[in-house]
C-alpha atoms as a PDB file:
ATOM      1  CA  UNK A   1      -2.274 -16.982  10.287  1.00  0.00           C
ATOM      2  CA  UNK A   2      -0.159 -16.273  13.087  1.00  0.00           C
ATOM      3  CA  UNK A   3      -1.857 -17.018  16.712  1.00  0.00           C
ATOM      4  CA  UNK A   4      -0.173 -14.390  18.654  1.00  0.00           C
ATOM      5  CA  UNK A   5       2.407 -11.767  18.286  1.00  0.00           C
ATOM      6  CA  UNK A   6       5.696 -13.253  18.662  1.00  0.00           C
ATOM      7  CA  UNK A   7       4.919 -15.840  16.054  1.00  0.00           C
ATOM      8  CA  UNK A   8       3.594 -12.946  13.713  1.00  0.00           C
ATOM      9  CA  UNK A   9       6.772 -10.991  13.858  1.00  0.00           C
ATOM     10  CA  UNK A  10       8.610 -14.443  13.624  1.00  0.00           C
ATOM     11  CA  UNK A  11       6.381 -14.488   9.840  1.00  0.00           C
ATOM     12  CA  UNK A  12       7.599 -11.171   9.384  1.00  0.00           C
ATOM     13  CA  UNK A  13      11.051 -12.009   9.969  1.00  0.00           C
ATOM     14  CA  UNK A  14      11.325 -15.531   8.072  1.00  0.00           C
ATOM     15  CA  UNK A  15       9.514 -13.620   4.862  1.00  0.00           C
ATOM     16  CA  UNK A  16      11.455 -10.331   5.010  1.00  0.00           C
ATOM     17  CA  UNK A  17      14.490 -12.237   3.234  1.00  0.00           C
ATOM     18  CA  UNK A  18      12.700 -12.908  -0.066  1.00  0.00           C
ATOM     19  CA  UNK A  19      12.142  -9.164  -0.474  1.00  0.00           C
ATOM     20  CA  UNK A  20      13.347  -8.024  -3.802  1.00  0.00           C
ATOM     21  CA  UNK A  21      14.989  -5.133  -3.819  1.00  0.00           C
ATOM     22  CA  UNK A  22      16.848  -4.555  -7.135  1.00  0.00           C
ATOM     23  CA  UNK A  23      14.679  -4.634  -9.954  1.00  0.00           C
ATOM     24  CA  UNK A  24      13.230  -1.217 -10.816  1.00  0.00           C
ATOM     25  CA  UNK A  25       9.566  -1.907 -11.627  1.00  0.00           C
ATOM     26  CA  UNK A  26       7.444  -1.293 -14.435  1.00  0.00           C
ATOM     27  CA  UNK A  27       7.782   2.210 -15.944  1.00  0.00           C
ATOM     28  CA  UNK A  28       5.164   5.070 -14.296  1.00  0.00           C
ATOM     29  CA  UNK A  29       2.091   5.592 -17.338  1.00  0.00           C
ATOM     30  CA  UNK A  30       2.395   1.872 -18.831  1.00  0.00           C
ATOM     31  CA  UNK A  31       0.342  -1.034 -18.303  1.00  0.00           C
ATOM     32  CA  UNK A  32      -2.005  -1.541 -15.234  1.00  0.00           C
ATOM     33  CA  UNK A  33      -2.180  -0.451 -11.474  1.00  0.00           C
ATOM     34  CA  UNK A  34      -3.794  -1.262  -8.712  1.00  0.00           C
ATOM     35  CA  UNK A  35      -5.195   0.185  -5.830  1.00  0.00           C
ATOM     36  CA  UNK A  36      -5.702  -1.973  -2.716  1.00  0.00           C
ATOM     37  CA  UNK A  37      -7.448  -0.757   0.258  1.00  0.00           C
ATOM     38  CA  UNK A  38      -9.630  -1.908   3.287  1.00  0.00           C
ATOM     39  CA  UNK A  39     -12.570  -1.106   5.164  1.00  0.00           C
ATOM     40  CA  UNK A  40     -13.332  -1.904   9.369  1.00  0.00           C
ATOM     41  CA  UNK A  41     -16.453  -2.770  11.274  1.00  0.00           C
ATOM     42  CA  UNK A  42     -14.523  -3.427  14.612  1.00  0.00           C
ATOM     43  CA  UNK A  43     -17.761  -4.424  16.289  1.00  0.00           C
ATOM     44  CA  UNK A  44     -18.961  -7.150  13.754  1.00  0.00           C
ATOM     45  CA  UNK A  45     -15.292  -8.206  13.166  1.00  0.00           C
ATOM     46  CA  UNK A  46     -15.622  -7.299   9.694  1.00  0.00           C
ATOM     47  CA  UNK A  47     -13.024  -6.294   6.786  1.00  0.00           C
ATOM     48  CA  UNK A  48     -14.213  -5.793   3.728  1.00  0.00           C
ATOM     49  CA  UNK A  49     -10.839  -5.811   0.901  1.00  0.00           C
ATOM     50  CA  UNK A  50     -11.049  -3.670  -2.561  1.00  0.00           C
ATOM     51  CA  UNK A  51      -8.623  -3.875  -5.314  1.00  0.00           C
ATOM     52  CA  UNK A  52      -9.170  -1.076  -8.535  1.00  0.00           C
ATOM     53  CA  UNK A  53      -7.436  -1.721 -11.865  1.00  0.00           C
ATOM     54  CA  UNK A  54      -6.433   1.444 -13.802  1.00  0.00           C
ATOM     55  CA  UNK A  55      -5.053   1.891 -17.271  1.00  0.00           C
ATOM     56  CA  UNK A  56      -1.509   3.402 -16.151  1.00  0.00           C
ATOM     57  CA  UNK A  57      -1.554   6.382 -18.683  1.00  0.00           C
ATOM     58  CA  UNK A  58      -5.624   7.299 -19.093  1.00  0.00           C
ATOM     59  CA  UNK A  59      -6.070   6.503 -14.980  1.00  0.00           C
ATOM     60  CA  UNK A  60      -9.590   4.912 -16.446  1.00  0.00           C
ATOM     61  CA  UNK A  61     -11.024   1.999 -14.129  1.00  0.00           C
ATOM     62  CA  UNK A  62     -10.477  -1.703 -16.045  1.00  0.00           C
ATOM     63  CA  UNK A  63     -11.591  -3.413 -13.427  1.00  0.00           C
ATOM     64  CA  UNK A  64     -12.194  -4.223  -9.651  1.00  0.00           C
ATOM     65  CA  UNK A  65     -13.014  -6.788  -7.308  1.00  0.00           C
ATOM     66  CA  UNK A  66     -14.541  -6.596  -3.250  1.00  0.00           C
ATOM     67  CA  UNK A  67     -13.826  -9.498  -0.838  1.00  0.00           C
ATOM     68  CA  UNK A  68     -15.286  -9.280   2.690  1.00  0.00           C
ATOM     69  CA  UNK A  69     -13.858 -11.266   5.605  1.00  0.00           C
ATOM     70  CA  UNK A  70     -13.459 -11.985   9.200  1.00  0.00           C
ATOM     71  CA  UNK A  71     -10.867 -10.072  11.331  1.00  0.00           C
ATOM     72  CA  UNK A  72      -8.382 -12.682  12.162  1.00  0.00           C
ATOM     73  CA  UNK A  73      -5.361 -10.869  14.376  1.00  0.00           C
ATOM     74  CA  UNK A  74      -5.771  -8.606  17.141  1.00  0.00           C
ATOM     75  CA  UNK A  75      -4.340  -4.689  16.529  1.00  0.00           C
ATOM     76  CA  UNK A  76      -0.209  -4.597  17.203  1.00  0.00           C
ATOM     77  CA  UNK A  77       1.188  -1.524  16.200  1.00  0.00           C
ATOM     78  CA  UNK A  78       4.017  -3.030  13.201  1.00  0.00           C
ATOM     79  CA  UNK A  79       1.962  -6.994  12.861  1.00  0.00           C
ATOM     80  CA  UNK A  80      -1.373  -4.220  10.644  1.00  0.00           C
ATOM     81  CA  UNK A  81      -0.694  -6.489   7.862  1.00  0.00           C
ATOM     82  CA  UNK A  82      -1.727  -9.791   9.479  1.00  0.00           C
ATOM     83  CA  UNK A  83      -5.338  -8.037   9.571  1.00  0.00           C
ATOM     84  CA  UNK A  84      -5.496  -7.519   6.498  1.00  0.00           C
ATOM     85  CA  UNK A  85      -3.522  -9.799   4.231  1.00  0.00           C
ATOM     86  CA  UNK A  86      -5.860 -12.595   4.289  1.00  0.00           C
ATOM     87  CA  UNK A  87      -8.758 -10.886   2.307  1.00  0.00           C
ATOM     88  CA  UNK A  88      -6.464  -8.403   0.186  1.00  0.00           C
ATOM     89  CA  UNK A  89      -4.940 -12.026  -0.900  1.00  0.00           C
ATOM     90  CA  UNK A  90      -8.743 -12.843  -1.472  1.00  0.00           C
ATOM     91  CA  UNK A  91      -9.903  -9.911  -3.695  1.00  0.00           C
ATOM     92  CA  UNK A  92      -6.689  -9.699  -5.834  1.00  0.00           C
ATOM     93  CA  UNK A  93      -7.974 -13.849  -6.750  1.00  0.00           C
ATOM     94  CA  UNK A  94     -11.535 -12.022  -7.630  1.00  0.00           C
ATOM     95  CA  UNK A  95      -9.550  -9.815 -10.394  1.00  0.00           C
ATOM     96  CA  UNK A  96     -10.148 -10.210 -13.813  1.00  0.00           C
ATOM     97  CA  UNK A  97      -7.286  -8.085 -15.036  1.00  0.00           C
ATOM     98  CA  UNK A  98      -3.882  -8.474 -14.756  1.00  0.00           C
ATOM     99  CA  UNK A  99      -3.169  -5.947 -11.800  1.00  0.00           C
ATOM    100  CA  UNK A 100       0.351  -4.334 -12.785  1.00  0.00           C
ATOM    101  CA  UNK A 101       1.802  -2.301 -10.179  1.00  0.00           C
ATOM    102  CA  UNK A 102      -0.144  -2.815  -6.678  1.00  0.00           C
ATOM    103  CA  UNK A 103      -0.287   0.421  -4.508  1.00  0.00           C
ATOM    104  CA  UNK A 104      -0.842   0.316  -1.147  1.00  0.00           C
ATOM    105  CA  UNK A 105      -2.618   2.334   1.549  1.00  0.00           C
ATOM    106  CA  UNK A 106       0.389   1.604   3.631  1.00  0.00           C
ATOM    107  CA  UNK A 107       4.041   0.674   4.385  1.00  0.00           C
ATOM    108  CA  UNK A 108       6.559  -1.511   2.732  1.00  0.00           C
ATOM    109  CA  UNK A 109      10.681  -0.777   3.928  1.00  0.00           C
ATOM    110  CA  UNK A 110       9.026   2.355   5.753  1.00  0.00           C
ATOM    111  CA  UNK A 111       8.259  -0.126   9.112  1.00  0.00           C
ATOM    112  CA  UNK A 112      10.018  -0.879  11.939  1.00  0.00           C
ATOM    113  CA  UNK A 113      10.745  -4.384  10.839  1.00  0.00           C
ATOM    114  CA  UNK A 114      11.313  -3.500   7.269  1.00  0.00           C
ATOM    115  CA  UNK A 115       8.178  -5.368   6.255  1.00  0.00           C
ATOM    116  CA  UNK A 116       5.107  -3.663   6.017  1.00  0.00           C
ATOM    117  CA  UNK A 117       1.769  -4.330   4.047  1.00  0.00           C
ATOM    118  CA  UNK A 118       3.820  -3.280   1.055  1.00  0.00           C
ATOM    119  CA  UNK A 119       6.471  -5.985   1.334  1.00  0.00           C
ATOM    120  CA  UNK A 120       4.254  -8.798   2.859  1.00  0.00           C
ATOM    121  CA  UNK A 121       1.645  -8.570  -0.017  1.00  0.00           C
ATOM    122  CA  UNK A 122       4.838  -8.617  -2.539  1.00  0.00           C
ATOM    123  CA  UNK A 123       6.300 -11.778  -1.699  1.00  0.00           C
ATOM    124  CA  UNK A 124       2.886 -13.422  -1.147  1.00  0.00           C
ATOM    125  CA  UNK A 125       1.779 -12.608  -4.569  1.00  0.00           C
ATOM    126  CA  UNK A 126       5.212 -12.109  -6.520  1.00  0.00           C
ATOM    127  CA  UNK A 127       3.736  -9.084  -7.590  1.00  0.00           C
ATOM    128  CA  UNK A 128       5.603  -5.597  -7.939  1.00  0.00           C
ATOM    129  CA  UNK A 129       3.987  -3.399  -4.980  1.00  0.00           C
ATOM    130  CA  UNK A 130       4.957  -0.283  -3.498  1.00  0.00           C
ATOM    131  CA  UNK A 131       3.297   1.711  -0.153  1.00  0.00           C
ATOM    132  CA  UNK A 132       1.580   5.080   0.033  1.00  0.00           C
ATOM    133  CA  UNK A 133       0.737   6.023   3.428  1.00  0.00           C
ATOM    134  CA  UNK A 134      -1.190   9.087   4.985  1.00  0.00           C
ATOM    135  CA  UNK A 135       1.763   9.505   7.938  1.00  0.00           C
ATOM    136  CA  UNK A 136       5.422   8.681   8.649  1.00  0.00           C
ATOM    137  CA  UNK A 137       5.015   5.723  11.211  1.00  0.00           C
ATOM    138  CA  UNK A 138       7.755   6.620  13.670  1.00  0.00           C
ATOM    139  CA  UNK A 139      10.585   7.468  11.267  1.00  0.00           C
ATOM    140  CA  UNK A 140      11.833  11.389  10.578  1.00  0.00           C
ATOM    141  CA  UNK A 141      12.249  13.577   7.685  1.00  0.00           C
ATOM    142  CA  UNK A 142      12.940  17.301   7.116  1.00  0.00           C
ATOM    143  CA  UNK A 143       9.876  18.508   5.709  1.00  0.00           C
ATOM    144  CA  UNK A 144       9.556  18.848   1.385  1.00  0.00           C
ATOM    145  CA  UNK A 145       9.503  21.879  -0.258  1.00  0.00           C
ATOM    146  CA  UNK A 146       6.479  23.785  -0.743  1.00  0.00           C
ATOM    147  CA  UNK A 147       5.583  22.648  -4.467  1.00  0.00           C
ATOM    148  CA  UNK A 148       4.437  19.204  -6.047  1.00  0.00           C
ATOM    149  CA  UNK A 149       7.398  16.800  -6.621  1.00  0.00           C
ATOM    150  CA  UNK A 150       9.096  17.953  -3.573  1.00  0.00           C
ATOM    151  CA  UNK A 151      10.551  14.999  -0.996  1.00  0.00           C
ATOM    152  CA  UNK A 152      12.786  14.501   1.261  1.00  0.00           C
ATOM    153  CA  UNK A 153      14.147  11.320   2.767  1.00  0.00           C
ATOM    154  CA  UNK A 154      12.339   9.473   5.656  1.00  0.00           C
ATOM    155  CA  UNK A 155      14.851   8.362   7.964  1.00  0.00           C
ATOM    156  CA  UNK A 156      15.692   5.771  10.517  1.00  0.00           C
ATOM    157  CA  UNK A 157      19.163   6.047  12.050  1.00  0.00           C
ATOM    158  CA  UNK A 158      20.547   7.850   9.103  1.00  0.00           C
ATOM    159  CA  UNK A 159      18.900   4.836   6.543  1.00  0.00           C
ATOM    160  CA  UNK A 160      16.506   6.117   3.569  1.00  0.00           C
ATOM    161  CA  UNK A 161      13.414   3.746   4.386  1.00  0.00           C
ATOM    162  CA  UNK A 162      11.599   5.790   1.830  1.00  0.00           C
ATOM    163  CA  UNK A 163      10.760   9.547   0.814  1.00  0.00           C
ATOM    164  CA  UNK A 164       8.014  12.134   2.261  1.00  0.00           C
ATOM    165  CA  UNK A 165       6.731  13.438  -1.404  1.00  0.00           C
ATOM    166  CA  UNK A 166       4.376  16.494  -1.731  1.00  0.00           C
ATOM    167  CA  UNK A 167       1.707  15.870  -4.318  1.00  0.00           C
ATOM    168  CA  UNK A 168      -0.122  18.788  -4.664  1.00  0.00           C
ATOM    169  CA  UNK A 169       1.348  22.159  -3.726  1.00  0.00           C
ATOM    170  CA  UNK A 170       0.822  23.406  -0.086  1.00  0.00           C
ATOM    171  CA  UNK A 171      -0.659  20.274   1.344  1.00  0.00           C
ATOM    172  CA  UNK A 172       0.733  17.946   3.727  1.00  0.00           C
ATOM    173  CA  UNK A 173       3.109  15.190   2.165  1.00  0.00           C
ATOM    174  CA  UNK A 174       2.779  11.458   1.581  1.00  0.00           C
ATOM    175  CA  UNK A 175       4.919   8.968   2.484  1.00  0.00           C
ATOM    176  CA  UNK A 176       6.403   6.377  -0.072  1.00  0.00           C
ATOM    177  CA  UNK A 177       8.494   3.069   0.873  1.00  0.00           C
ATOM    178  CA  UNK A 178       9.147   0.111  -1.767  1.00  0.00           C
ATOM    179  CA  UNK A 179       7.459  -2.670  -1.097  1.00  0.00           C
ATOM    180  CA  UNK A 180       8.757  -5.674  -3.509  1.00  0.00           C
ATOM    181  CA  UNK A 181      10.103  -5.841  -7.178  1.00  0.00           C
ATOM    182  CA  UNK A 182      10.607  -2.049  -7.862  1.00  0.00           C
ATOM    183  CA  UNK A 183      13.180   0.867  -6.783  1.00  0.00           C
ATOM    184  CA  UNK A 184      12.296   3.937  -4.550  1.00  0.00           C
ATOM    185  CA  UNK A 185      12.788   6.456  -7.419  1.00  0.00           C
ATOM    186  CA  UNK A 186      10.376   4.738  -9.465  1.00  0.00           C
ATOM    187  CA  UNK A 187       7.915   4.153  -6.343  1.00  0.00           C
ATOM    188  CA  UNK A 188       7.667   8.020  -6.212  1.00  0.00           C
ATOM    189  CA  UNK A 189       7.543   8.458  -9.774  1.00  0.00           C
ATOM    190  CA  UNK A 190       4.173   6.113  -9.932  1.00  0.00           C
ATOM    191  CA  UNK A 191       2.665   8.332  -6.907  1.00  0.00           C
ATOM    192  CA  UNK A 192       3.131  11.241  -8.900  1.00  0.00           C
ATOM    193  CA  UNK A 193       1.769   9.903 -12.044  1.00  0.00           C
ATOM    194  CA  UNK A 194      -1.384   8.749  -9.708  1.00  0.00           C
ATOM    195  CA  UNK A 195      -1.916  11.722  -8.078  1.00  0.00           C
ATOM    196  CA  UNK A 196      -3.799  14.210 -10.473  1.00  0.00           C
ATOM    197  CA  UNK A 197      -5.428  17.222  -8.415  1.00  0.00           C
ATOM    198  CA  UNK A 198      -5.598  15.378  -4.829  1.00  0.00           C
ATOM    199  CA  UNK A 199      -3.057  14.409  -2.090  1.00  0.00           C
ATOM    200  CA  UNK A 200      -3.601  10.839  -2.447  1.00  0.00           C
ATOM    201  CA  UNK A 201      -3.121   8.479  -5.556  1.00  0.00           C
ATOM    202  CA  UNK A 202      -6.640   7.976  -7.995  1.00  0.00           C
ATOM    203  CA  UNK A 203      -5.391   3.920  -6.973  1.00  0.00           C
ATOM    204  CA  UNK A 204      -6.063   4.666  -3.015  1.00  0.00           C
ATOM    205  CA  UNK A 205      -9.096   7.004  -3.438  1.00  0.00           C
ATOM    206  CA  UNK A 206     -10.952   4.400  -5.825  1.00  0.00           C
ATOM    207  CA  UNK A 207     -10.305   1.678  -3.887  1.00  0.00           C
ATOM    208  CA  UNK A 208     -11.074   3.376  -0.822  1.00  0.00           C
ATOM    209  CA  UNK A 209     -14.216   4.547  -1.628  1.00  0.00           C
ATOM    210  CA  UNK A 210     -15.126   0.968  -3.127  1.00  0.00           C
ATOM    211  CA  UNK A 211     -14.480  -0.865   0.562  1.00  0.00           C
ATOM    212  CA  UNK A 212     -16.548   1.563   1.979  1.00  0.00           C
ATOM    213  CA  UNK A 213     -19.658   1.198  -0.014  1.00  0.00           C
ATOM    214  CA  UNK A 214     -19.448  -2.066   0.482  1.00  0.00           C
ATOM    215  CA  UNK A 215     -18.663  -2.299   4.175  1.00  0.00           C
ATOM    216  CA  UNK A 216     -21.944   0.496   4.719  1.00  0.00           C
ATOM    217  CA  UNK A 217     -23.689  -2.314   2.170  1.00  0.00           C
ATOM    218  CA  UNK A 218     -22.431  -5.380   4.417  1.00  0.00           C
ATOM    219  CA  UNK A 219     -23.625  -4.135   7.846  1.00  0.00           C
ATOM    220  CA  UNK A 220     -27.311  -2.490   6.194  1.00  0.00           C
END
């Protein structure tokens, strides 16, 4: 663990390097994903991690694992993952499944240092991950058509960092980077596949209620 935020983006920078970028990653409806999310109680220093396991094609849960740890880094807007990678690291050990495809509630190339949770997690683990986030960070887009399936590119000084995607029809987009070991095509593809009736993907939503329970059951 980094102690302060110049040797954090220093991490960020030495590990960026062993991103993989050009394998495509497992095929959307096959095999096993995994949702990864986390839960805060600021005033206890808390964190408590959850990873889900779904079948790929029947979305059905084969497994899942909680971790809870001690906040360890200081918020800096871009250095999120150094909060968090410690007990996501944790929980994925506590799996009894292979996990598959890892989605996060986060960034991967969509950061301003082109390593987000997405990316970090990846070449820790050697696992395939992409990111899902709820906003764009700082970067721009032109907004997706109206209908499920629409994207559009999310921009930084004319560079695709990843793709604003509408999931459901009329509601407000996602936002999909590549985190490690799979291509952006196939990173939206998965979302898609993951999101049945609801703006996020069933991965995010499981594991995200999961932490929670467990954070309310952690601090009584």
């Amino acid at each position: 663990m980094p102690s302060d935020a110049a040797e954090a983006r220093a991490v960020q920078d030495a590990l960026r390097a062993r991103v993989i970028l050009d394998e495509p990653g497992p095929p959307p409806g096959r095999g096993h994903v995994t949702g990864v999310d986390v839960a805060y109680d600021d005033d206890r220093d808390l964190v408590v991690a959850a990873a889900v396991v779904l079948d790929a094609a029947t979305l059905e849960t084969v497994a899942e694992a909680t971790a809870v740890g001690r906040v360890g880094f200081p918020y800096v807007p871009g250095l999120l993952a150094f909060r968090e990678i410690p007990t996501v690291l944790a929980v994925l050990e506590e799996l009894t499944a292979d996990p598959g495809l890892v989605v996060c509630d986060g960034y991967g190339r969509a950061h301003p240092r082109r390593f987000g949770l997405a990316s970090h997690l990846g070449v820790l683990t050697g696992l395939p991950v992409i990111g899902v986030a709820k906003n764009p960070f700082t970067f721009t887009h032109e907004p997706p058509g109206p209908r499920r399936g629409d994207q559009s590119p999310l921009l930084d000084d004319g560079e695709e960092v990843g793709r604003a995607l509408r999931t459901k029809d009329a509601t407000k987009p996602v936002y999909v980077s590549v985190g490690h070991r799979t291509g952006l095509d196939n990173a939206v593809a998965h979302t898609l596949a993951l999101a049945r009736g609801f703006r996020q993907p069933e991965t995010t939503r499981r594991a995200d209620a999961l932490c929670r329970r467990v954070l309310r059951e952690a601090t009584g």
